[in-house]
C-alpha atoms as a PDB file:
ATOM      1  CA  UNK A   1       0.289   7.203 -14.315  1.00  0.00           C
ATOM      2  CA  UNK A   2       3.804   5.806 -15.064  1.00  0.00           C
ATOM      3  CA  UNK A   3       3.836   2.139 -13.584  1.00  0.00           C
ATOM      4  CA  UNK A   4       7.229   2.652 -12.136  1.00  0.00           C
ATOM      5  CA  UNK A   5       5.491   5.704 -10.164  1.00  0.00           C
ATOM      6  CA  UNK A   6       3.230   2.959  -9.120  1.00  0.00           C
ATOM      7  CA  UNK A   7       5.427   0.092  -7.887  1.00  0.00           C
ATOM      8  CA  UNK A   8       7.078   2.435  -6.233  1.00  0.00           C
ATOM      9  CA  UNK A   9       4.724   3.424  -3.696  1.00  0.00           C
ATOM     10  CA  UNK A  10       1.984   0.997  -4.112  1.00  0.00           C
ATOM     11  CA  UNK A  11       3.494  -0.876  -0.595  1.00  0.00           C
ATOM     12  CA  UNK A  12       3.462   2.222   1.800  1.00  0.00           C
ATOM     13  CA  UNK A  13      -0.718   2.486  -0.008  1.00  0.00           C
ATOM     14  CA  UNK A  14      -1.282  -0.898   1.007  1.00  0.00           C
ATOM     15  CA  UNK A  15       0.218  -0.446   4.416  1.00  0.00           C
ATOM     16  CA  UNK A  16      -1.599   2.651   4.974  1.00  0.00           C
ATOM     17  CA  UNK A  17      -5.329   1.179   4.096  1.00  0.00           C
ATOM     18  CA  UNK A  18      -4.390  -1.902   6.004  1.00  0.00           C
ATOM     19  CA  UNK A  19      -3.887   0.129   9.415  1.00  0.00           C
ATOM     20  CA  UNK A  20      -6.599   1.895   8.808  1.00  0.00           C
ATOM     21  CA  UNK A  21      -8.965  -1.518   9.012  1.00  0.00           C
ATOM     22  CA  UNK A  22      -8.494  -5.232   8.066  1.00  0.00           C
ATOM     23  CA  UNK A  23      -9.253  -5.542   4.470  1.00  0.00           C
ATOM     24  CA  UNK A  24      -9.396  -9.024   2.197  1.00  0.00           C
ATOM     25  CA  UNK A  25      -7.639  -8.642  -1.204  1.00  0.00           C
ATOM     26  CA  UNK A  26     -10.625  -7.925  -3.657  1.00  0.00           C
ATOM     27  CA  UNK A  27     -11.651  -5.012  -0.707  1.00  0.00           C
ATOM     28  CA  UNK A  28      -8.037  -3.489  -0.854  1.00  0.00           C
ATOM     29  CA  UNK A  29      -7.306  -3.688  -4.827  1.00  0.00           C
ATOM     30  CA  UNK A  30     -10.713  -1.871  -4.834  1.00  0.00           C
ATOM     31  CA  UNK A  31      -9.652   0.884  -2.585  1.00  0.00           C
ATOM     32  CA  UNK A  32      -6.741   1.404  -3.875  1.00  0.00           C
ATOM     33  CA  UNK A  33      -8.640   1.765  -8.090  1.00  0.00           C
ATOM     34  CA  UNK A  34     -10.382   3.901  -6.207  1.00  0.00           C
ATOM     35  CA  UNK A  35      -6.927   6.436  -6.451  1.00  0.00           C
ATOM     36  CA  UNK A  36      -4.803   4.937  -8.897  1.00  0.00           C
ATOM     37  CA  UNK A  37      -5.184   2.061 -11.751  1.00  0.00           C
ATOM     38  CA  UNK A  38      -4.129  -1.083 -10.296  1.00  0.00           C
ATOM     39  CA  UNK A  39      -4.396  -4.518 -11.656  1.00  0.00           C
ATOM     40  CA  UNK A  40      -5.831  -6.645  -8.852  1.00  0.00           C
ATOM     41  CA  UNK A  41      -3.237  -9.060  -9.680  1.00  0.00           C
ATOM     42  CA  UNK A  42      -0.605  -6.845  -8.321  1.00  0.00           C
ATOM     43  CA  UNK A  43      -1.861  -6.857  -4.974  1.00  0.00           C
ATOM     44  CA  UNK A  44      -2.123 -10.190  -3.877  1.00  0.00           C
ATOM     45  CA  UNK A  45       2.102 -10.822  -4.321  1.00  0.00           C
ATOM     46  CA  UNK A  46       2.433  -7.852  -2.400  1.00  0.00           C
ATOM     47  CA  UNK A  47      -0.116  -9.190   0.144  1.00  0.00           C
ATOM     48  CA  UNK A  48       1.257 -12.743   0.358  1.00  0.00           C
ATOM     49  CA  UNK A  49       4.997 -10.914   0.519  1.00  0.00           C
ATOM     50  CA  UNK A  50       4.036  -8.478   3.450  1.00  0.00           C
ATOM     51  CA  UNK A  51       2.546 -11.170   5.286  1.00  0.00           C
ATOM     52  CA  UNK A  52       6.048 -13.311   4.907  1.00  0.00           C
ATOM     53  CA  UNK A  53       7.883 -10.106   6.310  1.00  0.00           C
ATOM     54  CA  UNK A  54       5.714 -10.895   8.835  1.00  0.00           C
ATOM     55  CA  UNK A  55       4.111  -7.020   8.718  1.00  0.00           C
ATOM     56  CA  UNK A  56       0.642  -8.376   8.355  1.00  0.00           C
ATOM     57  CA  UNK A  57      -1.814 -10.980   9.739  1.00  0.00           C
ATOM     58  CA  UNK A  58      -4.230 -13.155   8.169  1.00  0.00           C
ATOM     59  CA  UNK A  59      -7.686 -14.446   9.315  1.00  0.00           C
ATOM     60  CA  UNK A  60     -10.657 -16.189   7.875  1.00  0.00           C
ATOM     61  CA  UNK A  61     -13.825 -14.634   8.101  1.00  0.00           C
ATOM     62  CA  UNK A  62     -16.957 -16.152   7.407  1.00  0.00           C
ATOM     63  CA  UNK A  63     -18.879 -14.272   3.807  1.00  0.00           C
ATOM     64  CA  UNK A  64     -22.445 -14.165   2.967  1.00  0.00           C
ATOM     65  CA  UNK A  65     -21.757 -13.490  -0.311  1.00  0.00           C
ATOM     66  CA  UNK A  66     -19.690 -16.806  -1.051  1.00  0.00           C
ATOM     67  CA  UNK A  67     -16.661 -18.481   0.447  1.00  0.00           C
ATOM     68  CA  UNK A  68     -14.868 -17.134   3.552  1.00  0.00           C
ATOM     69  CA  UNK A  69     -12.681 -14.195   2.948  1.00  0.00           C
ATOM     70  CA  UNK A  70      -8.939 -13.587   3.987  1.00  0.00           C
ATOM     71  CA  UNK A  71      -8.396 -10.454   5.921  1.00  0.00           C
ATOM     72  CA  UNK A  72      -4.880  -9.002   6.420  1.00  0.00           C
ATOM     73  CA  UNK A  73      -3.952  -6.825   9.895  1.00  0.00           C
ATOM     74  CA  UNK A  74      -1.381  -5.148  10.089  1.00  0.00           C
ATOM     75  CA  UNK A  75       1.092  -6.139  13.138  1.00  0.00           C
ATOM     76  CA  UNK A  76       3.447  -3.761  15.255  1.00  0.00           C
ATOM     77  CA  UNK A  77       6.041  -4.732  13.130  1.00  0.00           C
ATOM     78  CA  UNK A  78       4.401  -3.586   9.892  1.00  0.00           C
ATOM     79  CA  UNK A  79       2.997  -0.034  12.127  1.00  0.00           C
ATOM     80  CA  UNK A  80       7.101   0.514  12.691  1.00  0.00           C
ATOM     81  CA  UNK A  81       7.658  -0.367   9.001  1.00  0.00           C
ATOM     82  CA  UNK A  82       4.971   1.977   7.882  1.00  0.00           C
ATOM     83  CA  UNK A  83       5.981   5.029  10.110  1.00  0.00           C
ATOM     84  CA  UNK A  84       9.788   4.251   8.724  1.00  0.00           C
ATOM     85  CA  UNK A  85       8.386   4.259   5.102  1.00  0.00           C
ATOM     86  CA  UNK A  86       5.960   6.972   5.526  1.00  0.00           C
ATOM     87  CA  UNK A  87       9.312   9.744   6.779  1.00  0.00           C
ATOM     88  CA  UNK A  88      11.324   7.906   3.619  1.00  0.00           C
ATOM     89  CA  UNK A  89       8.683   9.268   1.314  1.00  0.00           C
ATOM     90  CA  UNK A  90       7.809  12.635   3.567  1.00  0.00           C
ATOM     91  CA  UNK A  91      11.524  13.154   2.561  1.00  0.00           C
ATOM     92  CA  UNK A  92      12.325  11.884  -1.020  1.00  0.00           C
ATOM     93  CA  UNK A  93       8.488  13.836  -1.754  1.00  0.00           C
ATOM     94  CA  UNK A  94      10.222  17.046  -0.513  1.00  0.00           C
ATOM     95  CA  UNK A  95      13.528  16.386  -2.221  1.00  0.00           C
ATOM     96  CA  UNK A  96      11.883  15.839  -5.656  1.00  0.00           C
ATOM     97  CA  UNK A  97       9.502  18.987  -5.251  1.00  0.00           C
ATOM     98  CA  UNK A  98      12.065  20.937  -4.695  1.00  0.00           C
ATOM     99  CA  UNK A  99      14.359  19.747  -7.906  1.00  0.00           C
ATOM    100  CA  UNK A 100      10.665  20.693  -9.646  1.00  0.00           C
ATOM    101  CA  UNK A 101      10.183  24.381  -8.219  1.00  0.00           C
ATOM    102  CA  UNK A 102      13.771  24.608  -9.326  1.00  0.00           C
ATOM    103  CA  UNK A 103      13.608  23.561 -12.646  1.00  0.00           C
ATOM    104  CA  UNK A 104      10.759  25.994 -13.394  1.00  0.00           C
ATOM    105  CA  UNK A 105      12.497  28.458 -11.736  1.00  0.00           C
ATOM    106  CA  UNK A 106      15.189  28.042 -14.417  1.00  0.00           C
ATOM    107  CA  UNK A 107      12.659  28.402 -17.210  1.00  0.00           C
END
């Protein structure tokens, strides 16, 4: 998949999986693979960003499988930033399908 693609929409993915549950880093860069190939280096700037922006939370949470683990919540403000960004792409999605269907109309 073009990286640009990628960047592009790899915040509204993390927002997304975040409301969905609390997730730590390693959790969330997995998730994410799961769609689309992402470097797990990408996601903790975004993490450490979103939490600045003050649209996620962090906690410690005790691990059995090693050291305590960093979860991120998402906060009203990031719900209201992720409802915004969610009808941004609803409508840029639309607008690019259509250019698309109209191109291969024209062929």
């Amino acid at each position: 998949m073009n990286v640009q693609f990628k960047k592009g929409v790899l915040e509204l993915c993390v927002l997304v999986l975040v409301s969905k549950k609390d997730q730590y880093g390693y959790e969330l860069a997995k998730s994410i693979s799961e769609q689309m190939d992402v470097a797990e280096g990408t996601i903790y700037p975004l993490l450490r960003r979103l939490t600045k922006e003050q649209y996620f939370t962090t906690y410690l949470e005790e691990s059995t499988e090693g050291p305590s683990r960093k979860y991120y919540a998402i906060t009203a403000h990031g719900t209201a930033y992720k409802h915004r960004l969610l009808s941004e792409w609803s409508q840029f999605n639309e607008q690019v399908n259509q250019l698309i269907k109209e191109d291969s109309q024209d062929e």
